[in-house]
N, C-alpha and C. Protein backbone atom coordinates (compact mmCIF):
# COMPACT_ATOMS: atom_id res chain seq x y z
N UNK A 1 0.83 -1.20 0.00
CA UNK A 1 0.00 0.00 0.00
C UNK A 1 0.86 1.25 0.00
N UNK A 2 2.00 1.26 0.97
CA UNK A 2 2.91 2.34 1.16
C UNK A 2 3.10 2.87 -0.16
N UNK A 3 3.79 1.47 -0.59
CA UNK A 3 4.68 1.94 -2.41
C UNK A 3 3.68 2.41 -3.37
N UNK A 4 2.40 2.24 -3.15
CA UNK A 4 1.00 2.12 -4.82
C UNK A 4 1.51 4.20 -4.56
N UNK A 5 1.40 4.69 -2.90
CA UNK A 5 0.82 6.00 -2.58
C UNK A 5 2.17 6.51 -2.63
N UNK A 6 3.32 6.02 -2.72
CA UNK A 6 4.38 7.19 -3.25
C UNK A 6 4.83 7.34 -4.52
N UNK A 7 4.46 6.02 -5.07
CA UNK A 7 4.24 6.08 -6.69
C UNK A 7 3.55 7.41 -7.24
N UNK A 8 1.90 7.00 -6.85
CA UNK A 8 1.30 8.11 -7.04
C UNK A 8 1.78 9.53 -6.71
N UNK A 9 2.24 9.81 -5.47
CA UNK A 9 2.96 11.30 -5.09
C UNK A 9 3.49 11.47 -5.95
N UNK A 10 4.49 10.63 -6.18
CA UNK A 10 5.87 10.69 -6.91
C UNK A 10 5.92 11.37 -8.21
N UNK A 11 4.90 10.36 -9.20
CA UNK A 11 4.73 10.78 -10.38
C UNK A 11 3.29 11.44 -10.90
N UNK A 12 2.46 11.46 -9.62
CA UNK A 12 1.25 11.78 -9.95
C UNK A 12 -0.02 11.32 -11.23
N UNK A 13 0.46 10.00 -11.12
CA UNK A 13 -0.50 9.18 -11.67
C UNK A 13 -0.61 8.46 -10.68
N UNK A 14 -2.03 7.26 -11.11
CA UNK A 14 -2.12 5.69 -10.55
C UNK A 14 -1.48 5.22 -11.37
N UNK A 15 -1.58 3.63 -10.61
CA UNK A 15 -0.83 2.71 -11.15
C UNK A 15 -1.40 1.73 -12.00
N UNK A 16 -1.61 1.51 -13.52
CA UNK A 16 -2.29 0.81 -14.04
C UNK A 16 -2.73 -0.31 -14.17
N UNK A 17 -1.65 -0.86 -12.83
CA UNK A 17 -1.60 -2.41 -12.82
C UNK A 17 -1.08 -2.30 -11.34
N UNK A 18 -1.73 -3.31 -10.55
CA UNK A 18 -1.44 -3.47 -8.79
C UNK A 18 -1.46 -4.95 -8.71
N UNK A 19 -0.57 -5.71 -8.44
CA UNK A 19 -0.55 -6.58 -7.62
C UNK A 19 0.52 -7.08 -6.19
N UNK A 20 0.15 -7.74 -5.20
CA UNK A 20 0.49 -7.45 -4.11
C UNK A 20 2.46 -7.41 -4.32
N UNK A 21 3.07 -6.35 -3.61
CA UNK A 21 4.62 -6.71 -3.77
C UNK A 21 5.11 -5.97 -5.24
N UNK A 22 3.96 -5.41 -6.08
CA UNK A 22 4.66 -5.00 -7.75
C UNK A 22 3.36 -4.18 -8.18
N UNK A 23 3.78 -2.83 -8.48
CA UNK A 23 2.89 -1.47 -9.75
C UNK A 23 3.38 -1.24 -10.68
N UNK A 24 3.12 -0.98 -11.16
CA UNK A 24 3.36 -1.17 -12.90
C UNK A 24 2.55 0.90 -13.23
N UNK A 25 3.46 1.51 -13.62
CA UNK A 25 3.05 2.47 -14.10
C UNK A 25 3.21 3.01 -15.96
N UNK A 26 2.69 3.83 -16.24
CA UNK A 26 2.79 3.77 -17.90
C UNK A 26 2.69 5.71 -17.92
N UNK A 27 4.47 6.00 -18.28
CA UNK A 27 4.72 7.44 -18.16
C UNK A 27 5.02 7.91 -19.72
N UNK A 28 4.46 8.87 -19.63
CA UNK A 28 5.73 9.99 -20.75
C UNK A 28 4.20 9.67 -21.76
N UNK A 29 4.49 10.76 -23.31
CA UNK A 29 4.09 10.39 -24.46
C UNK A 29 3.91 9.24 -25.07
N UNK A 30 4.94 8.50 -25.11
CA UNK A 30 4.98 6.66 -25.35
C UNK A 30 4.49 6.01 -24.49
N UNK A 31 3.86 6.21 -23.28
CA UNK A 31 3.80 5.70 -22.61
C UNK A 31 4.30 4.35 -21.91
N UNK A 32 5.62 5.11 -21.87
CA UNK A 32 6.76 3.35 -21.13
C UNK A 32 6.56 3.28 -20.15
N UNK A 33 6.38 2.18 -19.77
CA UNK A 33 6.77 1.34 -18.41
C UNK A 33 7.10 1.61 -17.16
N UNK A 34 6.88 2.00 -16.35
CA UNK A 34 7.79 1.40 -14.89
C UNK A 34 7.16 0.36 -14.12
N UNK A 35 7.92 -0.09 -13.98
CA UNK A 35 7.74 -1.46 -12.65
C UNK A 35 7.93 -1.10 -11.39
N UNK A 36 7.29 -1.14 -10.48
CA UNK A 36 8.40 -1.06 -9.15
C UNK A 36 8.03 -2.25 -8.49
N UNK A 37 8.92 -3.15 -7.87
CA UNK A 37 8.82 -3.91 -7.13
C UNK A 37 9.02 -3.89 -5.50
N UNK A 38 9.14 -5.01 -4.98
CA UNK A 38 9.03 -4.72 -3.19
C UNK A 38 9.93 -5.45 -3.33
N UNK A 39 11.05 -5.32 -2.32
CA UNK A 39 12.04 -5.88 -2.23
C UNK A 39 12.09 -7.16 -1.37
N UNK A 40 10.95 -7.79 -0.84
CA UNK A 40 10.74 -8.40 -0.49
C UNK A 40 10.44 -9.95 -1.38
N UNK A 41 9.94 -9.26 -2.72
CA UNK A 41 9.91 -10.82 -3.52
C UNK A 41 10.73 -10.46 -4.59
N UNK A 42 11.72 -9.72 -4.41
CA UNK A 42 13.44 -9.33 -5.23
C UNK A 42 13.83 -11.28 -4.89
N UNK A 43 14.59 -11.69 -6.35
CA UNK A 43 15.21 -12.83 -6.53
C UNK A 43 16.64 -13.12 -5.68
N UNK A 44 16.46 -13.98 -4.90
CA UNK A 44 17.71 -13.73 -4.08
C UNK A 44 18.46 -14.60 -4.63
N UNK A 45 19.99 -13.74 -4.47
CA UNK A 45 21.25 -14.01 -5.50
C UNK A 45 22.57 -14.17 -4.28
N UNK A 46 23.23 -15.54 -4.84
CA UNK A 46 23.77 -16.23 -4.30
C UNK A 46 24.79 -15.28 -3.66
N UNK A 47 26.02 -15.14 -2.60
CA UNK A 47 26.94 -14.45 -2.15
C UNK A 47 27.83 -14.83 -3.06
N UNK A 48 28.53 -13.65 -3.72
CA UNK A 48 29.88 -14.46 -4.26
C UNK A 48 30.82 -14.72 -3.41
N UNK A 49 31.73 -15.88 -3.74
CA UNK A 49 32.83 -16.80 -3.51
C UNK A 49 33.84 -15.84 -2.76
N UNK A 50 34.36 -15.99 -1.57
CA UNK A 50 35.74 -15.24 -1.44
C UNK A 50 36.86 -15.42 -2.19
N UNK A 51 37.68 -14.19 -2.26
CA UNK A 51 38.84 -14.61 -3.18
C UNK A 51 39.44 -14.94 -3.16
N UNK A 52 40.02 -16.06 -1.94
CA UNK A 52 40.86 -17.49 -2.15
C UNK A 52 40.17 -18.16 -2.55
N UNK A 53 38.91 -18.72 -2.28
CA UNK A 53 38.36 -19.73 -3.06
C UNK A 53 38.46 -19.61 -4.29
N UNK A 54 38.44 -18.12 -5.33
CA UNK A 54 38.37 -18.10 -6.63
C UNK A 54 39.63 -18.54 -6.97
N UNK A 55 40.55 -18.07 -6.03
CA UNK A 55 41.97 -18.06 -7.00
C UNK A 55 42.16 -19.54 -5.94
N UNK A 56 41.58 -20.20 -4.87
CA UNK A 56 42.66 -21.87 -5.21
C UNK A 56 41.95 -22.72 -6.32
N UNK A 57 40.72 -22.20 -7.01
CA UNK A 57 39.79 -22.79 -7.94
C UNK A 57 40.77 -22.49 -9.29
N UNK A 58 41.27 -21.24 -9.60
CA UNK A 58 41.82 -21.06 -10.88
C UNK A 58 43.39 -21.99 -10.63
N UNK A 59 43.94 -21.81 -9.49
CA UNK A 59 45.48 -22.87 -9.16
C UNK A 59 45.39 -24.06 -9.72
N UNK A 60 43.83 -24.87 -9.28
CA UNK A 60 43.76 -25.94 -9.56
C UNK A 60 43.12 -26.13 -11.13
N UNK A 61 42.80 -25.36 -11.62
CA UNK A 61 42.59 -25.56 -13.17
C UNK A 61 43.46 -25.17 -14.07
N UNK A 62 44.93 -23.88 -13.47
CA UNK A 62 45.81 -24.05 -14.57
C UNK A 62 46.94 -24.72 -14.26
N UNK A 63 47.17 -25.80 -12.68
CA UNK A 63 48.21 -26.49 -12.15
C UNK A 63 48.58 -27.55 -13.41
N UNK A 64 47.38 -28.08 -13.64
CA UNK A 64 48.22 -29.16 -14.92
C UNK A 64 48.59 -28.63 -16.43
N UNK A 65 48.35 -27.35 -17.09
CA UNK A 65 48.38 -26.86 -17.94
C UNK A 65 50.09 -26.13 -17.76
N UNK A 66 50.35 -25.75 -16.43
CA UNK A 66 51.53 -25.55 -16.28
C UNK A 66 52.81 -26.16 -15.98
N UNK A 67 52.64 -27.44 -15.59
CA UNK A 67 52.97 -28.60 -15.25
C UNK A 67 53.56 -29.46 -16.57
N UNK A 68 53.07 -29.10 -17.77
CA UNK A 68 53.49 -29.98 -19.15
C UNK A 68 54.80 -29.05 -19.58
């Protein structure tokens, strides 16, 4: 509810499309797009690797290439 009513402030339209967590607004002459989502059903993305793990991962894939 928060996000539909600062949308609206924001850009001073509604939102042409509401469903729970995501509004969908349609700006400008062309009328493009915005999305906004809730960060709550944002795709959660893995932590990357620390960087010994990357680099004993690359040791061990160019150890035999250097080795000949």
């Amino acid at each position: 509810m928060r996000r539909r009513k600062t949308g609206t402030v924001s850009l001073g339209i509604a939102p042409y499309l509401n469903f729970p967590g995501y509004s969908e607004f349609r700006i400008g002459d062309y009328q493009h797009e915005l999305g906004l989502i809730d960060s709550r059903f944002a795709p959660v993305v893995p932590a990357p690797s620390p960087p010994e793990q990357l680099l004993t991962g690359m040791w061990t894939m160019y150890k035999p290439l250097l080795s000949n």
